[in-house]
Protein backbone atom coordinates (compact mmCIF):
# COMPACT_ATOMS: atom_id res chain seq x y z
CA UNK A 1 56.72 -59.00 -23.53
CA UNK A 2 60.11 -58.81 -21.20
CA UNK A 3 61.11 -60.59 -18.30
CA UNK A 4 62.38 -57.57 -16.42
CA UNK A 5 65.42 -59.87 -16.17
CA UNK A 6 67.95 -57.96 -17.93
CA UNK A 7 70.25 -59.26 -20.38
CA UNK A 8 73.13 -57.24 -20.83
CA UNK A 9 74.23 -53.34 -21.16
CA UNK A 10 74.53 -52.06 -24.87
CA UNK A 11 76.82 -48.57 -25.14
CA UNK A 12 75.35 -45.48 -27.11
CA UNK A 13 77.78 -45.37 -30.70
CA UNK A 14 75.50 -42.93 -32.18
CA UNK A 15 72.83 -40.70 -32.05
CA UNK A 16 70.82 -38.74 -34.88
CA UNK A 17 68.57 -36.05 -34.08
CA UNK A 18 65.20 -35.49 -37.22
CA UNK A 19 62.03 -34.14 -37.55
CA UNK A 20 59.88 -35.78 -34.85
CA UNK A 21 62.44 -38.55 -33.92
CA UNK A 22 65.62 -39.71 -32.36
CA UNK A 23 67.61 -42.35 -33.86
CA UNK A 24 70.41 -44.28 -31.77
CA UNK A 25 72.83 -46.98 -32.29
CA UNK A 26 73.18 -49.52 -29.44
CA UNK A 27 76.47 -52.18 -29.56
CA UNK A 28 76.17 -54.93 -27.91
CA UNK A 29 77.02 -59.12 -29.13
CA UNK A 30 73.10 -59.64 -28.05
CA UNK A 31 72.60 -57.90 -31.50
CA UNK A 32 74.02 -60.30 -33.77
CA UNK A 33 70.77 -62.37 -34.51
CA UNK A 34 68.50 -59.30 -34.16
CA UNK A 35 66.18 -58.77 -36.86
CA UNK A 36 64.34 -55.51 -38.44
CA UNK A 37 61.02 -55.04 -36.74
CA UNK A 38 62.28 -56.98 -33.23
CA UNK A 39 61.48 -55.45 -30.09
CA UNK A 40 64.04 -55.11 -27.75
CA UNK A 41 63.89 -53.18 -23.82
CA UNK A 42 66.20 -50.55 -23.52
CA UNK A 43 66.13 -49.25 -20.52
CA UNK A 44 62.96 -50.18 -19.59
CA UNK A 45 61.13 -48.79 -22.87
CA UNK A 46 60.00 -50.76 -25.45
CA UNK A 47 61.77 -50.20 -29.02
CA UNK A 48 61.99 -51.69 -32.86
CA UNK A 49 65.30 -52.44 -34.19
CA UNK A 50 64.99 -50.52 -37.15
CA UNK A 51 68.67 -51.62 -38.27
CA UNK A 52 71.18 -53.98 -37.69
CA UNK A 53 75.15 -54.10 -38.34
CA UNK A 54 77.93 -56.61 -36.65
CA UNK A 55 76.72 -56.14 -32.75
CA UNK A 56 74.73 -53.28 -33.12
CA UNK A 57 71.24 -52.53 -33.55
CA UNK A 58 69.31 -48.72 -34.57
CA UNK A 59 66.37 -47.79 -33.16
CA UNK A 60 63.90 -44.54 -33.37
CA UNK A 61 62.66 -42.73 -30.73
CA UNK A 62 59.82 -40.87 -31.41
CA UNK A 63 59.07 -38.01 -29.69
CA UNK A 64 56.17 -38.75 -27.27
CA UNK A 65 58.02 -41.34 -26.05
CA UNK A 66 61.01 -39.19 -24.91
CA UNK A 67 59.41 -36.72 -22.96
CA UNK A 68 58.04 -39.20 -20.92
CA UNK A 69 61.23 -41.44 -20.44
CA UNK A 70 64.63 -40.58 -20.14
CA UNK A 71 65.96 -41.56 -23.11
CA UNK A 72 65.92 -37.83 -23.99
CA UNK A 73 69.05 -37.79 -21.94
CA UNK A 74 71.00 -40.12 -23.41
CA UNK A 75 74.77 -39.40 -23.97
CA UNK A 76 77.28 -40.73 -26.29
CA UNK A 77 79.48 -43.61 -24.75
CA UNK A 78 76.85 -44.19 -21.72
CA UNK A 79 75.54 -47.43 -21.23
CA UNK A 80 71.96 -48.56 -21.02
CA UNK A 81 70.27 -51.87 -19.62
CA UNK A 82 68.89 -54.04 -22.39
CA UNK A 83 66.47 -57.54 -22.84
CA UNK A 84 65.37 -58.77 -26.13
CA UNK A 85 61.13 -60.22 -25.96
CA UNK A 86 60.45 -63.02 -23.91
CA UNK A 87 60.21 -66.35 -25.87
CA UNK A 88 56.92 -68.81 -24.97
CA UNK A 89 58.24 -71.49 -23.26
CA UNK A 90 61.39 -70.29 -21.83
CA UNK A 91 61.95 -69.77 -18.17
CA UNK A 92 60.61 -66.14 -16.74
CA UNK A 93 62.59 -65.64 -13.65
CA UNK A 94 61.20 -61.99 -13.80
CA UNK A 95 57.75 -60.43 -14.02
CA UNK A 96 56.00 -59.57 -16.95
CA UNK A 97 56.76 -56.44 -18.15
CA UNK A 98 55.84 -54.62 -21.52
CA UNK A 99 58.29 -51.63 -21.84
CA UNK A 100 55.24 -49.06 -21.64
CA UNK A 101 57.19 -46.57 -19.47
CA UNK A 102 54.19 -43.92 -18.34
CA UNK A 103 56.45 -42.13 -15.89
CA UNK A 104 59.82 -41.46 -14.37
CA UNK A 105 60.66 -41.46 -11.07
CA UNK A 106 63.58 -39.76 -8.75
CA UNK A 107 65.95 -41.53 -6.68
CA UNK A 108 65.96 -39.70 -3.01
CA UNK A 109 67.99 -42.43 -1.16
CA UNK A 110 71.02 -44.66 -2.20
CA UNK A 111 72.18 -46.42 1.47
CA UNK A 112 74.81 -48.72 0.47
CA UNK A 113 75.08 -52.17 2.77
CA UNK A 114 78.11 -53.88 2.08
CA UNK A 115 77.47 -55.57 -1.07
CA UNK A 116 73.92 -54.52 -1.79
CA UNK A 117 72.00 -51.15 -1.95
CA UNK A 118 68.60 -50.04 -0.28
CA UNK A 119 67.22 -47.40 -2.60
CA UNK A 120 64.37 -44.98 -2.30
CA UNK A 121 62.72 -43.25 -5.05
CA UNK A 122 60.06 -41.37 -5.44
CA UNK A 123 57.32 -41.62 -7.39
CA UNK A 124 54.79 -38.97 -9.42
CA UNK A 125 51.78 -38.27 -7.82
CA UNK A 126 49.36 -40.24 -10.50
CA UNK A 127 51.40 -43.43 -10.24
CA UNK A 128 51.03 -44.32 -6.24
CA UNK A 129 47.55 -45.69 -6.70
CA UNK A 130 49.09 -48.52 -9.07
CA UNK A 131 51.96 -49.64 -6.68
CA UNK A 132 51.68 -51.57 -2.93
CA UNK A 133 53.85 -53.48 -0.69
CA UNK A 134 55.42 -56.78 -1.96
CA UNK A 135 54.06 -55.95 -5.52
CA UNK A 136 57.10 -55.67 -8.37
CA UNK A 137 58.00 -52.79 -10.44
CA UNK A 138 60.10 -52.50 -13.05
CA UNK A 139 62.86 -49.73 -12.75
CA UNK A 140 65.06 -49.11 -16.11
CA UNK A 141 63.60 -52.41 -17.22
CA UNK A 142 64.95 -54.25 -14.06
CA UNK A 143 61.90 -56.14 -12.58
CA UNK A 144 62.04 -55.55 -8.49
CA UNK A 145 59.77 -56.60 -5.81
CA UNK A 146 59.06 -53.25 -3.88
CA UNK A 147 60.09 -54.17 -0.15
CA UNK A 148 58.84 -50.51 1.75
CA UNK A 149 56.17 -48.13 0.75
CA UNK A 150 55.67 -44.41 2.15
CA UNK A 151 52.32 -42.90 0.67
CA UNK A 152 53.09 -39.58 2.38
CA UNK A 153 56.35 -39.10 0.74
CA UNK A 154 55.13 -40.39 -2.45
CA UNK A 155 58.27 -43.25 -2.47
CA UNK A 156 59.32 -47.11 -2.45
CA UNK A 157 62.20 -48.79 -1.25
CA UNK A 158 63.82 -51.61 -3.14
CA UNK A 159 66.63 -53.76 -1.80
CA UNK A 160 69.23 -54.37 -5.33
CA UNK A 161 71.68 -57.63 -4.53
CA UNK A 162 75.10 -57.43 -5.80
CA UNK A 163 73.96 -59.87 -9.18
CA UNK A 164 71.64 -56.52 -10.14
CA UNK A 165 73.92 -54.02 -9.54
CA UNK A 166 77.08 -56.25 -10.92
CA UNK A 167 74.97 -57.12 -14.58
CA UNK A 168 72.73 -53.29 -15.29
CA UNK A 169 72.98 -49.92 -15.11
CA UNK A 170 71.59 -49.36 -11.85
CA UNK A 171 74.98 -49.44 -9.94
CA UNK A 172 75.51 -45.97 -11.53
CA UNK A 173 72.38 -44.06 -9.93
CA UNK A 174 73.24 -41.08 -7.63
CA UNK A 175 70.52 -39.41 -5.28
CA UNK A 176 68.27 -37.06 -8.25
CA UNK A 177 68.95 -39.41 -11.14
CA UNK A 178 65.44 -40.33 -12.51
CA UNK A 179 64.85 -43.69 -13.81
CA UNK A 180 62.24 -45.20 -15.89
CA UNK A 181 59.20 -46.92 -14.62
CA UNK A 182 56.60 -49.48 -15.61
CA UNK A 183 53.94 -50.57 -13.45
CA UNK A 184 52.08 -53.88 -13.41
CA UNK A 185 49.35 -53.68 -16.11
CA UNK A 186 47.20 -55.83 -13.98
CA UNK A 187 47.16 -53.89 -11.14
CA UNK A 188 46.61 -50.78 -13.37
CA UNK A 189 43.27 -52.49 -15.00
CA UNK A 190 41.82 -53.51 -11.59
CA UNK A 191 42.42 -50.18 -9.64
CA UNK A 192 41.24 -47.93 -12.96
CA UNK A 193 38.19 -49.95 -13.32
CA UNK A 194 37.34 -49.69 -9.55
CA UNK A 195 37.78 -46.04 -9.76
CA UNK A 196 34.98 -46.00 -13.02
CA UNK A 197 32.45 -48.36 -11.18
CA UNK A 198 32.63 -46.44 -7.51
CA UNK A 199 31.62 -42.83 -9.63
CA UNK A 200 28.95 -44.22 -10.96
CA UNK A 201 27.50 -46.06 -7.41
């Protein structure tokens, strides 16, 4: 489980194409007391170190997993937000996230305000029943509270302070980027069941 609270940003060394995978190499000092078999957020998604050097960690990515995120787009050099699991007992200033990414979504906005940003993305059709006003979401593993919420248009408004945009990734985004999302398992077990129960009535 993550935080949504992100840690740090780790920079792409390496990455391996195979049969039915991706492999990548993340640096970061976060890495240093990684073990094999952790679980660590990158970008949002939830991966297993599957190595580990002096700062840097390997994962796989297998392939179901990126066509629906996009870590099918990674780059050499580029940077990506990171969190390592949540330990029992420590403070979550976040939400609780899992680093299931289901879906992508498109940013459509970026209206800077001095400091801060008010951004708009849009959302796939199947994921607007799980989302409402004042609930959280978690964008490129970033946990946010969603402030604005247009069901026409498909798309939520977050507000990012200057500590969000100063310590991840999301400073970078430009109007048609596509980031990944997670939305609150909770929510997604209440409105799916509700959905079962009202066919049958």
């Amino acid at each position: 489980m993550y935080t949504g609270i992100v840690q740090g940003t780790a920079q792409v060394t390496s990455i391996e194409l195979d049969a039915g995978h991706t492999r990548i190499v993340l640096a970061h000092p976060l890495f240093d007391t990684v073990d094999i078999g952790a679980s660590v957020s990158v970008n949002g998604t939830c991966l297993t170190v599957t190595a580990y050097g002096s700062g840097t960690a390997s994962f796989d990515i297998s392939q179901r997993t990126a066509e629906i995120t996009t870590l099918k787009d990674l780059r050499l050099d580029e940077w990506v937000n990171i969190e390592r699991s949540h330990r029992t007992g420590e403070e979550n200033g976040g939400h609780a996230l899992y680093g299931h990414v289901e879906t992508t979504a498109r940013v459509v906005l970026w209206h800077v305000r001095g400091d801060a940003v008010e951004a708009e993305f849009q959302l796939d059709p199947g994921t607007l029943a799980y989302v409402f006003k004042k609930g959280f979401i978690g964008l490129h593993g970033c946990s946010l509270t969603i402030d604005r919420l247009d069901e026409a248009r498909r798309t939520l408004t977050v507000n990012l302070i200057p500590q969000t945009l100063a310590l991840t990734t999301l400073k970078g985004l430009q109007v048609g980027d596509r980031v990944n999302v997670e939305i609150d398992q909770t929510t997604r077990t209440l409105v799916d069941t509700l959905h079962r129960v009202l066919r049958k009535v």
